[in-house]
N, C-alpha and C. Protein backbone atom coordinates (compact mmCIF):
# COMPACT_ATOMS: atom_id res chain seq x y z
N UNK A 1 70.57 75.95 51.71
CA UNK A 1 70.57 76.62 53.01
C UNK A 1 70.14 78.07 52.82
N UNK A 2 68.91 78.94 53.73
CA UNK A 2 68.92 80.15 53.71
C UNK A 2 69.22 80.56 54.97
N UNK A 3 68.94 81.89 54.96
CA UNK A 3 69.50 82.36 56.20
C UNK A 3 69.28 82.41 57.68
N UNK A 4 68.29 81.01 57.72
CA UNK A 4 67.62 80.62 59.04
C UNK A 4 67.70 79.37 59.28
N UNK A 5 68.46 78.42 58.64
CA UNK A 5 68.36 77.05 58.33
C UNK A 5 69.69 76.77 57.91
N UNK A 6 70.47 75.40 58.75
CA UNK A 6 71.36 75.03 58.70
C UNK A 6 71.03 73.49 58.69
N UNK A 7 71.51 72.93 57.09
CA UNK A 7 71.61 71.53 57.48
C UNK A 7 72.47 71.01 57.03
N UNK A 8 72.76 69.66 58.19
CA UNK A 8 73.71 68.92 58.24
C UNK A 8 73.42 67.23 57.64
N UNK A 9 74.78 66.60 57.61
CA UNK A 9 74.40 65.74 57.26
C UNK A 9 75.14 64.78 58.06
N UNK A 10 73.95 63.48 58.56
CA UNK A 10 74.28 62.89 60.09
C UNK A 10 75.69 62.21 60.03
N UNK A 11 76.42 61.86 61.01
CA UNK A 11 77.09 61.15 61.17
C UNK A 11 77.19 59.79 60.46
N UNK A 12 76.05 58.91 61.02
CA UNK A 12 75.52 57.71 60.97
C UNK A 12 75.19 57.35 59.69
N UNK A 13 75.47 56.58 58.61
CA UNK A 13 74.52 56.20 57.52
C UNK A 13 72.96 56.16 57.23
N UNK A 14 72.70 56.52 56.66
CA UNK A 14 71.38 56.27 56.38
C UNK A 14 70.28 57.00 57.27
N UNK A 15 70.85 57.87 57.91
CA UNK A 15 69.87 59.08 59.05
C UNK A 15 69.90 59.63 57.70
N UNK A 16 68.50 60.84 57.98
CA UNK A 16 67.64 61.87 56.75
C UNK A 16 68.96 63.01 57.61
N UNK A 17 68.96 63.95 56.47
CA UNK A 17 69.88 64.94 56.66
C UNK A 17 69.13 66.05 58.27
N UNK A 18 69.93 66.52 58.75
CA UNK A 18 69.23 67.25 60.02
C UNK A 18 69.08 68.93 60.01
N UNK A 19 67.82 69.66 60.04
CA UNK A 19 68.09 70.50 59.61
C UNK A 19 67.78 71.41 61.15
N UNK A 20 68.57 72.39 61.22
CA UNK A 20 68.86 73.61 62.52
C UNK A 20 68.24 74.61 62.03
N UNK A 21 67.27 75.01 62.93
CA UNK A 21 66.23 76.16 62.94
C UNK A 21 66.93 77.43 62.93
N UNK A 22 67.95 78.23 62.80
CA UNK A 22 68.88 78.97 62.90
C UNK A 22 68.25 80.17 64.21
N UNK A 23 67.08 80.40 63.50
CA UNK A 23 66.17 81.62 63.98
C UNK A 23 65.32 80.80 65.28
N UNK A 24 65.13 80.03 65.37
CA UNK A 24 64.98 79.69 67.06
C UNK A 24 65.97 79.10 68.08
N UNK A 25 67.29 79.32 67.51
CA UNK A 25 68.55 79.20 68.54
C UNK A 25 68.89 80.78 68.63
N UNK A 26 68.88 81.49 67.68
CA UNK A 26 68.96 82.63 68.48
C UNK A 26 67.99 83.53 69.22
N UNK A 27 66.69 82.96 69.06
CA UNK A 27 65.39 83.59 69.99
C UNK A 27 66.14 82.68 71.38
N UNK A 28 66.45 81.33 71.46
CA UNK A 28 66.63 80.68 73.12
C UNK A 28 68.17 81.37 73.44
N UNK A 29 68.95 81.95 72.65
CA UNK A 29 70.17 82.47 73.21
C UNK A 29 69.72 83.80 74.02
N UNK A 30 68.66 84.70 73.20
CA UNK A 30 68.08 85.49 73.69
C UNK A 30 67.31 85.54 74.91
N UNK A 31 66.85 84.32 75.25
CA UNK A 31 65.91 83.94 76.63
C UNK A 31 67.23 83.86 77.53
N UNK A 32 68.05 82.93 76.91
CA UNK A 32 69.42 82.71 78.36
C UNK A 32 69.90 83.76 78.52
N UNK A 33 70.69 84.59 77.45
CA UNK A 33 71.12 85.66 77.59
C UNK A 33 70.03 86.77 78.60
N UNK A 34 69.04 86.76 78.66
CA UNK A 34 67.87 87.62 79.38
C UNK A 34 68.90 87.34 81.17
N UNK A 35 69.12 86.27 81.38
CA UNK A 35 69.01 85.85 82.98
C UNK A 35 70.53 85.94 83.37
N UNK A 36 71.43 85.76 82.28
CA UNK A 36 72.55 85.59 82.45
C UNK A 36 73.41 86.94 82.45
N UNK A 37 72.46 87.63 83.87
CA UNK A 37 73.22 89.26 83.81
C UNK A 37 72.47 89.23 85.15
N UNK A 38 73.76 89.92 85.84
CA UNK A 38 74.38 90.21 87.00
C UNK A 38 73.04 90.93 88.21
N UNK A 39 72.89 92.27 87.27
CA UNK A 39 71.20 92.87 88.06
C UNK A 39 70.28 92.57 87.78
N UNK A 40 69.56 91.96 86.41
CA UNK A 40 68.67 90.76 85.86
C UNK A 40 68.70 89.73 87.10
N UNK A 41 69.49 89.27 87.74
CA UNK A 41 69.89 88.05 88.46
C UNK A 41 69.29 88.67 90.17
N UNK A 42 69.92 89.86 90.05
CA UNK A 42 69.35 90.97 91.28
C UNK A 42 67.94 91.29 91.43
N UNK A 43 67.32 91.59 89.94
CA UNK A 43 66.05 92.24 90.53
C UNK A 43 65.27 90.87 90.41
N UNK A 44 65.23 90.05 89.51
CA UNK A 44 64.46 88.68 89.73
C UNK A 44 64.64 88.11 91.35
N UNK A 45 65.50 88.25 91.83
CA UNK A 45 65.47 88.06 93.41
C UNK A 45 65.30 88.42 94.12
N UNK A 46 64.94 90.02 93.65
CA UNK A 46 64.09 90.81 94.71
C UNK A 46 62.83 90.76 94.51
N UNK A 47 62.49 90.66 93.28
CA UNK A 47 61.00 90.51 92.99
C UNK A 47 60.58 89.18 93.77
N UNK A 48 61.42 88.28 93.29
CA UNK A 48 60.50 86.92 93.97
C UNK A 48 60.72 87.03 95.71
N UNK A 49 61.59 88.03 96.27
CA UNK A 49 61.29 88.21 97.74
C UNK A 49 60.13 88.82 97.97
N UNK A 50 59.96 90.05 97.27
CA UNK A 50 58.69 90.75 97.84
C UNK A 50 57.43 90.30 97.22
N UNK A 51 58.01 89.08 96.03
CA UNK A 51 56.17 88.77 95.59
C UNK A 51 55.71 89.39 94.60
N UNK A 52 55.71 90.75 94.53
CA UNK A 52 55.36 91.82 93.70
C UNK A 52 55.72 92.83 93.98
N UNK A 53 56.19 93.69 93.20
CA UNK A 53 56.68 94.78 93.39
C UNK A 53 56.88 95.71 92.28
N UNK A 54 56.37 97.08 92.90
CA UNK A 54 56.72 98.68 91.35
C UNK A 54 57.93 98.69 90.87
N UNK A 55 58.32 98.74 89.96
CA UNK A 55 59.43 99.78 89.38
C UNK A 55 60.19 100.49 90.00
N UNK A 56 59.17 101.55 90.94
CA UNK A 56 59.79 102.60 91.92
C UNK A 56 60.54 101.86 92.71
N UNK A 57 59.65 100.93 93.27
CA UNK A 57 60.38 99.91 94.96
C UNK A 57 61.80 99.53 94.14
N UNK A 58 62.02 98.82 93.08
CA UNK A 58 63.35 97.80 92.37
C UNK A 58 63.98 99.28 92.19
N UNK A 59 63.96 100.30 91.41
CA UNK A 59 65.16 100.84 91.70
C UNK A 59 65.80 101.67 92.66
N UNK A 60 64.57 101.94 93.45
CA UNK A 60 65.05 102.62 94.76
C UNK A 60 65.52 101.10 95.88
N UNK A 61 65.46 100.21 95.84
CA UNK A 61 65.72 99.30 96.73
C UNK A 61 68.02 98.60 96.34
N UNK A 62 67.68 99.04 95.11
CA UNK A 62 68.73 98.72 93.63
C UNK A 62 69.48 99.49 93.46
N UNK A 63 68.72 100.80 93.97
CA UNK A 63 69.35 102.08 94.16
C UNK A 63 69.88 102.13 92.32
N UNK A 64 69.12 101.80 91.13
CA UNK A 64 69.50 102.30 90.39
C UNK A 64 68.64 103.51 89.33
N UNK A 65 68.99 103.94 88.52
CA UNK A 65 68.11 104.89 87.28
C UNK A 65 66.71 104.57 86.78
N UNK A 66 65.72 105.59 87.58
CA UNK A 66 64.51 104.45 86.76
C UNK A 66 64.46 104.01 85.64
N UNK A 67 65.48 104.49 84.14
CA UNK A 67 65.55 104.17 83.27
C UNK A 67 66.29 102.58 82.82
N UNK A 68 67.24 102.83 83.78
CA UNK A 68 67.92 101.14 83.67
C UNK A 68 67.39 100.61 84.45
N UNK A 69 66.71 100.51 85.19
CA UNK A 69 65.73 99.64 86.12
C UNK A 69 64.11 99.32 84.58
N UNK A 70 63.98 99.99 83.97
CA UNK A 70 63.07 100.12 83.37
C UNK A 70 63.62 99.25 82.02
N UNK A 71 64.81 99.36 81.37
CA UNK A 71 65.23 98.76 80.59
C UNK A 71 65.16 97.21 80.60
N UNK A 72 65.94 96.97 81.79
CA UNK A 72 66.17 95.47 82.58
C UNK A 72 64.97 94.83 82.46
N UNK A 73 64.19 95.37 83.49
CA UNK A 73 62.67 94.43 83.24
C UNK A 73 62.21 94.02 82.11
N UNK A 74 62.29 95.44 80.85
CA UNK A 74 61.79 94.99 79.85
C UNK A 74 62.35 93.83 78.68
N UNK A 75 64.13 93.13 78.96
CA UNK A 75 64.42 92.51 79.12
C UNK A 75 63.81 91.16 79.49
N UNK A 76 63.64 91.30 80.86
CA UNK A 76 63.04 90.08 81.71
C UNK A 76 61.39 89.96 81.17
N UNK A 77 60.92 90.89 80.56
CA UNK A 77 59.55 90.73 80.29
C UNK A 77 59.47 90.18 78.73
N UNK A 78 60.39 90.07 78.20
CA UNK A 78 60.35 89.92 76.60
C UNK A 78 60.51 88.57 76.68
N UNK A 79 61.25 88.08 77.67
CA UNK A 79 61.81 86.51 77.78
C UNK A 79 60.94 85.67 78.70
N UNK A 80 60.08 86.47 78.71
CA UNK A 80 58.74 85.85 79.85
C UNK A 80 59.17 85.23 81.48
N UNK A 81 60.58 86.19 81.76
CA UNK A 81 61.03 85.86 83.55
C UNK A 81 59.56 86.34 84.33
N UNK A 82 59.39 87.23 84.18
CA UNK A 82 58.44 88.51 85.40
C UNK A 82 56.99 88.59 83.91
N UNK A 83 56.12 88.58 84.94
CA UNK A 83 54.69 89.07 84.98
C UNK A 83 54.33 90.33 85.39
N UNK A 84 53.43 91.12 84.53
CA UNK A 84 52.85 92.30 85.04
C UNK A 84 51.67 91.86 85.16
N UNK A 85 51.28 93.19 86.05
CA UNK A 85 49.54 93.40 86.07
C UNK A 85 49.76 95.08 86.66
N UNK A 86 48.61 95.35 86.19
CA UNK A 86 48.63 97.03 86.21
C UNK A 86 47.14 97.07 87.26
N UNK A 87 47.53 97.99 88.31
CA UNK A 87 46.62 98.23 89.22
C UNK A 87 46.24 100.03 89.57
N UNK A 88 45.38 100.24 88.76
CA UNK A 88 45.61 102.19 88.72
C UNK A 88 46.55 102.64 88.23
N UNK A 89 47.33 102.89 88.50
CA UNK A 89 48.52 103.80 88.31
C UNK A 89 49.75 103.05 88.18
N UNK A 90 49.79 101.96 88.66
CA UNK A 90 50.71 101.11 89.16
C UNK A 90 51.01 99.57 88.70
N UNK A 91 52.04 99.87 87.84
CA UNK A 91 52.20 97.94 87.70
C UNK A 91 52.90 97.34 88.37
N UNK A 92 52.42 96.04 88.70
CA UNK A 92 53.31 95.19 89.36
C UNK A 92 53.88 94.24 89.15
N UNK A 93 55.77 93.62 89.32
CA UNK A 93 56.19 92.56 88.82
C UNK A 93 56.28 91.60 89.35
N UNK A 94 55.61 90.26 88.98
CA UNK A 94 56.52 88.86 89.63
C UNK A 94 56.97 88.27 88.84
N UNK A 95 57.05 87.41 89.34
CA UNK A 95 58.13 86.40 88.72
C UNK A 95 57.23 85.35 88.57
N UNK A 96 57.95 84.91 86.79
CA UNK A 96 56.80 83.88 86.21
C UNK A 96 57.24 82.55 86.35
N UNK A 97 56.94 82.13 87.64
CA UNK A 97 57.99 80.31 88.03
C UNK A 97 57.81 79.69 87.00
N UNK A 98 56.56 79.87 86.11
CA UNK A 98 56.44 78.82 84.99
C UNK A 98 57.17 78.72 84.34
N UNK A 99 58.19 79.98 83.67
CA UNK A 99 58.85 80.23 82.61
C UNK A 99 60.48 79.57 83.56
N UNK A 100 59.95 80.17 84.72
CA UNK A 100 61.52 79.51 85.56
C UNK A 100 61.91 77.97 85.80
N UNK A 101 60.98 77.16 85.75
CA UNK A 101 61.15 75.80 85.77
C UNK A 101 60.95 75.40 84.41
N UNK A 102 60.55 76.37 83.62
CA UNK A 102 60.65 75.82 82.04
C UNK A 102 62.17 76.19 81.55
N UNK A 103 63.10 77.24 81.84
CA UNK A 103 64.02 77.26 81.64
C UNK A 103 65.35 76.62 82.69
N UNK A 104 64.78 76.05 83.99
CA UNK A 104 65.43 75.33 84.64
C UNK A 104 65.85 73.97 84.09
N UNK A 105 64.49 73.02 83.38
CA UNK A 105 64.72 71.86 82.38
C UNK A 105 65.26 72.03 81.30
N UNK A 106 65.33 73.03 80.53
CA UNK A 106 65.74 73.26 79.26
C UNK A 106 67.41 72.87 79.55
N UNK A 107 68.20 73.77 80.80
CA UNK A 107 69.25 74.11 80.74
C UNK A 107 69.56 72.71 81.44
N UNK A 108 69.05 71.86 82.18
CA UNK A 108 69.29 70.52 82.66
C UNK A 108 69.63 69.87 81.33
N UNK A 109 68.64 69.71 80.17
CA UNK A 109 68.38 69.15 79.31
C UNK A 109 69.68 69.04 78.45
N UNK A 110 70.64 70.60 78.13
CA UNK A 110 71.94 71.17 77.55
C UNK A 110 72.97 70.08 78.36
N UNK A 111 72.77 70.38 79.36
CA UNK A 111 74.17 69.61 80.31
C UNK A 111 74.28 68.71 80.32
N UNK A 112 73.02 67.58 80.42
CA UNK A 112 73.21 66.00 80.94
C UNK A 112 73.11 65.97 79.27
């Protein structure tokens, strides 16, 4: 075992031993953990109201610090929630449904 790799050995007779990616359960704890916060949960729902929207609009609407408004996203942008595109001066965020119905099945997938 090194320090990214955990293996087990199956239940069942005669299964090959099973080995756990260590380092891509904590990159997907990192994606859940992204959504599983309170104003994360806030501005993804404001974004997908207005469609797109600045920085400026989410924390003046959020009424919070452009810096923690700025933090958050980059959060939501590392875990691929929200999309940019930069227009002059100005970027804009939506929301990436792809990544949202890709992590909608994932978390179906955990439960059932």
């Amino acid at each position: 075992m090194n320090n990214y790799t955990l293996t087990l050995n199956p239940a069942a007779e005669g299964n090959a031993p099973l080995t756990v990616d260590l380092l891509n359960v904590k990159k997907a704890a990192l994606i859940l953990r992204a959504l599983n916060h309170k104003l994360r949960q806030q501005m993804i729902k404001l974004i997908d109201e207005q469609g797109r929207i600045t920085v400026t609009d989410i924390y003046v609407k959020l009424r919070l610090e452009q810096s923690v408004a700025s933090q958050h996203l980059a959060v939501l942008r590392k875990a691929g929630f929200v999309n940019t595109i930069r227009e002059g001066k100005f970027i804009y965020y939506s929301v990436n449904a792809d990544r949202m119905i890709e992590l909608n099945k994932f978390v179906e997938s955990l439960l059932n």
